[in-house]
PDB file of N, CA and C in Angstrom:
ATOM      1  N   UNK A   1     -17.782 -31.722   0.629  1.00  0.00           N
ATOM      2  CA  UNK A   1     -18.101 -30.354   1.060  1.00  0.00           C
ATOM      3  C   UNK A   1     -16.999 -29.769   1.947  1.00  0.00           C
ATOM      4  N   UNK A   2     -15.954 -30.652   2.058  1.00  0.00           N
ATOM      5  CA  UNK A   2     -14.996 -30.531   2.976  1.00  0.00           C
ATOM      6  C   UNK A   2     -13.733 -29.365   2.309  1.00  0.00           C
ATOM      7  N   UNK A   3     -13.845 -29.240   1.377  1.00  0.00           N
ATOM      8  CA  UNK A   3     -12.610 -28.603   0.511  1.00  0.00           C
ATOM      9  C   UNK A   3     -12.827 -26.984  -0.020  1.00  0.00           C
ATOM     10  N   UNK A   4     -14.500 -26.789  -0.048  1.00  0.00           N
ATOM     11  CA  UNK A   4     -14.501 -25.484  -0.099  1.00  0.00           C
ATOM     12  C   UNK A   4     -14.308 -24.707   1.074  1.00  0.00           C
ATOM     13  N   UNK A   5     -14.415 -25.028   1.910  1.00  0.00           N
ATOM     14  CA  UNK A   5     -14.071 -24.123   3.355  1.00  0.00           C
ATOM     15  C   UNK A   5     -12.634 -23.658   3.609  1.00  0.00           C
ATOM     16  N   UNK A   6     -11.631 -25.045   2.876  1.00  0.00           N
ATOM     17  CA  UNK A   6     -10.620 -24.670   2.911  1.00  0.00           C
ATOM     18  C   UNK A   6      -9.991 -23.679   1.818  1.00  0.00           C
ATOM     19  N   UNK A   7     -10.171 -23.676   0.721  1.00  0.00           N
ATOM     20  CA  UNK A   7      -9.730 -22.861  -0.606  1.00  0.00           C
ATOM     21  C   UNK A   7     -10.406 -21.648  -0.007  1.00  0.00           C
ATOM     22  N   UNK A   8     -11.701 -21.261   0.878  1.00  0.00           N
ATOM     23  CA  UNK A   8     -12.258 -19.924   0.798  1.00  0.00           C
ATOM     24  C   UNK A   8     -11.055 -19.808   2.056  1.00  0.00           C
ATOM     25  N   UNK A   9     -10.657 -20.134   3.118  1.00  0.00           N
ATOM     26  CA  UNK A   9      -9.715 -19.940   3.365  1.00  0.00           C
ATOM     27  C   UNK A   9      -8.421 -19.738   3.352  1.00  0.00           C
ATOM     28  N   UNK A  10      -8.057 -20.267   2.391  1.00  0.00           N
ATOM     29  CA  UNK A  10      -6.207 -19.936   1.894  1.00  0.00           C
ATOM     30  C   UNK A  10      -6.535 -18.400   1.036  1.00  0.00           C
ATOM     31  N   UNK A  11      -7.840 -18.444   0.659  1.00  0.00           N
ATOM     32  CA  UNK A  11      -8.173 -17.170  -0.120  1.00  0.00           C
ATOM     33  C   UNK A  11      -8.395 -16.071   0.587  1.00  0.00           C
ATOM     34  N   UNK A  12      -8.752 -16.149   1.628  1.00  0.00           N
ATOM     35  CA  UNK A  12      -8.667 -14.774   2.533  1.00  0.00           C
ATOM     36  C   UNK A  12      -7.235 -14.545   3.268  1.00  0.00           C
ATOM     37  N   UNK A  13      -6.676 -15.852   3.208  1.00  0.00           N
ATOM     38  CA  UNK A  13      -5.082 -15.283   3.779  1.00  0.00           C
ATOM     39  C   UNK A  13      -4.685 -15.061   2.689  1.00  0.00           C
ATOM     40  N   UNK A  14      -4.430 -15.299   1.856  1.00  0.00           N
ATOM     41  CA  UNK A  14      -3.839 -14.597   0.586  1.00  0.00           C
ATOM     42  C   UNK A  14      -3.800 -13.586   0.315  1.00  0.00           C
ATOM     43  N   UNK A  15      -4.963 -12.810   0.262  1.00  0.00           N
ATOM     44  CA  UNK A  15      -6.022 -11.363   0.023  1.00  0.00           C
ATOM     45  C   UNK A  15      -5.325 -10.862   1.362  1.00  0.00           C
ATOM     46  N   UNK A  16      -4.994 -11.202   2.532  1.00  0.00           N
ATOM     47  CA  UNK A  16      -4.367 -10.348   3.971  1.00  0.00           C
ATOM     48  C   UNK A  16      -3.203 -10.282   3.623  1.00  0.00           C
ATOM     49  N   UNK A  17      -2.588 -11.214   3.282  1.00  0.00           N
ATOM     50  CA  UNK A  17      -1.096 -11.544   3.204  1.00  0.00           C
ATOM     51  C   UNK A  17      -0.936 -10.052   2.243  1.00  0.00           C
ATOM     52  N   UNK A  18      -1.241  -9.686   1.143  1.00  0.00           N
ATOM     53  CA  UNK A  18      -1.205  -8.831   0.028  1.00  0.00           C
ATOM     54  C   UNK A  18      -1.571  -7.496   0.524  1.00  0.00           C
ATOM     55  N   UNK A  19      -2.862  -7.458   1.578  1.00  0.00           N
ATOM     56  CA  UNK A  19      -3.333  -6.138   2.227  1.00  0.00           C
ATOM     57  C   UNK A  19      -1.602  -5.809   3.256  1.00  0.00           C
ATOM     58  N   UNK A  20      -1.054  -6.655   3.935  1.00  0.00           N
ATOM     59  CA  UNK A  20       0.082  -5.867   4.972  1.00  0.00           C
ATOM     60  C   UNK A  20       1.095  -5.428   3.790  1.00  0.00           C
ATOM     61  N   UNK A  21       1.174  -6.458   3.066  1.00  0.00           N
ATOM     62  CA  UNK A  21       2.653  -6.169   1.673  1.00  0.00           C
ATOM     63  C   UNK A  21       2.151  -4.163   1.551  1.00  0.00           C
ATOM     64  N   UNK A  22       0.800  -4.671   0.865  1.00  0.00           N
ATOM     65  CA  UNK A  22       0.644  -3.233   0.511  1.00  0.00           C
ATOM     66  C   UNK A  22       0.735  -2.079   1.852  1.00  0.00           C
ATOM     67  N   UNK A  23       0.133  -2.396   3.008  1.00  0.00           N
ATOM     68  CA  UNK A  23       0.254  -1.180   3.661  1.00  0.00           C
ATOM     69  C   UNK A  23       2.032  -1.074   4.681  1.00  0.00           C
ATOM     70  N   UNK A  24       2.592  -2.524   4.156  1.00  0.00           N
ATOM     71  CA  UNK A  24       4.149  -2.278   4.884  1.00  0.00           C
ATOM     72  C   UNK A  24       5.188  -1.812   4.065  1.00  0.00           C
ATOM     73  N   UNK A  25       4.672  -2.248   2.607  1.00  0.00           N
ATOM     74  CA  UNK A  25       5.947  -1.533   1.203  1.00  0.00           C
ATOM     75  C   UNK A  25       6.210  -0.484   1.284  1.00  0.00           C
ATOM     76  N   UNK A  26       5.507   0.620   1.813  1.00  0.00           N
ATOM     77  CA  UNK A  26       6.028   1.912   1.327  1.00  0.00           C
ATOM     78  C   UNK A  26       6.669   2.214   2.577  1.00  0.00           C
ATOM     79  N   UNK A  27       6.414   1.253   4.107  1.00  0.00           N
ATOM     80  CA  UNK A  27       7.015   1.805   5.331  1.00  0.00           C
ATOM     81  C   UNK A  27       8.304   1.437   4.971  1.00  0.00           C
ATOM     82  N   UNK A  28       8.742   0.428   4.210  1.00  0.00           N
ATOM     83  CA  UNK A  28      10.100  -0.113   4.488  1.00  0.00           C
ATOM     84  C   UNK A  28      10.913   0.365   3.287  1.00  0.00           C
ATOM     85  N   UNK A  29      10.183   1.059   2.190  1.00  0.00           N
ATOM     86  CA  UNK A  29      10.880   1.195   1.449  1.00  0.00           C
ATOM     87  C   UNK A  29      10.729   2.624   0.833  1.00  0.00           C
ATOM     88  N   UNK A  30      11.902   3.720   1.104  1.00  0.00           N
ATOM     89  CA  UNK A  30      11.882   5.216   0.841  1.00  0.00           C
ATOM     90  C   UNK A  30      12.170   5.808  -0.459  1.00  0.00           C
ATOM     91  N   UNK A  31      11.763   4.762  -1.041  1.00  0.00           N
ATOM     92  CA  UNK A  31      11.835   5.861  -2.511  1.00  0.00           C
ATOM     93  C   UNK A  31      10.530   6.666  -2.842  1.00  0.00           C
ATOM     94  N   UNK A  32       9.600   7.202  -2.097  1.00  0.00           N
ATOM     95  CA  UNK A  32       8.768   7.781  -2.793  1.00  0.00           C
ATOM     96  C   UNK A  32       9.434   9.430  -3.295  1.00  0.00           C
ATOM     97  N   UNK A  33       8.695   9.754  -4.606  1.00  0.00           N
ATOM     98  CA  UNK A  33       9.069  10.240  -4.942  1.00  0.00           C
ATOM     99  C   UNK A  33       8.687  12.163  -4.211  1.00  0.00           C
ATOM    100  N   UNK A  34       9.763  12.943  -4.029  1.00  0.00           N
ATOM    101  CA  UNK A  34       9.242  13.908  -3.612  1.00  0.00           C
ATOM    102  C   UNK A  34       8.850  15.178  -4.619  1.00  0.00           C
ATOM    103  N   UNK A  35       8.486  16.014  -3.954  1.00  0.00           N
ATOM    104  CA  UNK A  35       7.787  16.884  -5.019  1.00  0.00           C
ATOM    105  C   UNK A  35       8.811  17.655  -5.675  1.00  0.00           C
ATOM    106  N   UNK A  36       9.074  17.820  -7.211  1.00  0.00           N
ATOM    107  CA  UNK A  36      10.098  18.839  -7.247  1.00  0.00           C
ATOM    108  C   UNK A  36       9.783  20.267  -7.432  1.00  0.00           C
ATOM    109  N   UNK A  37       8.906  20.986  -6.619  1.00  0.00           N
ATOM    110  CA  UNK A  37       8.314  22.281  -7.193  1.00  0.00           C
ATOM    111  C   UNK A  37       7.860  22.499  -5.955  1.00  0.00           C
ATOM    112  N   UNK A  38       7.945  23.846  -5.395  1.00  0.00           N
ATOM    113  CA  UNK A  38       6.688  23.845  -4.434  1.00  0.00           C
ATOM    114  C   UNK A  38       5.552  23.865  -4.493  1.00  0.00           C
ATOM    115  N   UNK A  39       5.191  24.498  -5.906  1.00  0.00           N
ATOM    116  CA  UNK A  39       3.657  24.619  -6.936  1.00  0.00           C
ATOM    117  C   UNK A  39       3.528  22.989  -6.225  1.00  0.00           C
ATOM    118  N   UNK A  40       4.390  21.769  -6.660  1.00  0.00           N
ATOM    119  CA  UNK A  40       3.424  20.495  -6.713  1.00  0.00           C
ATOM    120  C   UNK A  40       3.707  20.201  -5.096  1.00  0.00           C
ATOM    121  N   UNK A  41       4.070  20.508  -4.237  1.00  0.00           N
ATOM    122  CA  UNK A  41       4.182  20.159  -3.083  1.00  0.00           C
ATOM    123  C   UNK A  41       2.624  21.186  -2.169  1.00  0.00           C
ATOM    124  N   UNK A  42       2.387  22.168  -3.024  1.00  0.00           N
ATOM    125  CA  UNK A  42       1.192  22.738  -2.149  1.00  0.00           C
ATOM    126  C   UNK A  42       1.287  24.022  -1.649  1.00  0.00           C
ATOM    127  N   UNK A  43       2.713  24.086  -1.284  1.00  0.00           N
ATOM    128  CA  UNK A  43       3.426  25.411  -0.545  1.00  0.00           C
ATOM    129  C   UNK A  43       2.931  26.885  -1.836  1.00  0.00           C
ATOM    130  N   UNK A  44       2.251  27.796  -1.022  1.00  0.00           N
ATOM    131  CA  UNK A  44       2.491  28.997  -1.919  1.00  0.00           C
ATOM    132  C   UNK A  44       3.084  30.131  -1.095  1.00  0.00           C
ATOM    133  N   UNK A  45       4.292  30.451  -1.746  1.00  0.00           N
ATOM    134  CA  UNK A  45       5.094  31.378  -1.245  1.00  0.00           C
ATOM    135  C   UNK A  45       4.479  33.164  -1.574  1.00  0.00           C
ATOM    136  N   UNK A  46       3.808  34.105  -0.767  1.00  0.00           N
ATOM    137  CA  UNK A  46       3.522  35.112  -1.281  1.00  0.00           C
ATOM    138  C   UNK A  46       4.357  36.267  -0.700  1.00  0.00           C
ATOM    139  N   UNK A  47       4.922  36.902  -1.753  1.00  0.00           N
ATOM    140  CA  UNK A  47       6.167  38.171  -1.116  1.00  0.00           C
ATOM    141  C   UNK A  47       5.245  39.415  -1.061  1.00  0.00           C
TER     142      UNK A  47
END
């Protein structure tokens, strides 16, 4: 009974380990893509 405690454990660090990847990838890395339009950026310009 000794071995499931551990596998449910390497399994929740795993599952964390993957939650920071995901919420640190986009801090460290600037390619998101920007809008090329102001239509898709939101901006409405009215003259």
């Amino acid at each position: 009974m000794k071995r499931k405690p551990d596998f449910l454990l390497i399994l929740m660090a795993v599952f964390g380990m993957g939650v920071l990847v995901t919420l640190f990838l986009p801090i460290a890395n600037d390619t998101v893509a920007a809008p090329a339009s102001e239509l898709q950026a939101g901006v409405i310009i009215r003259d």
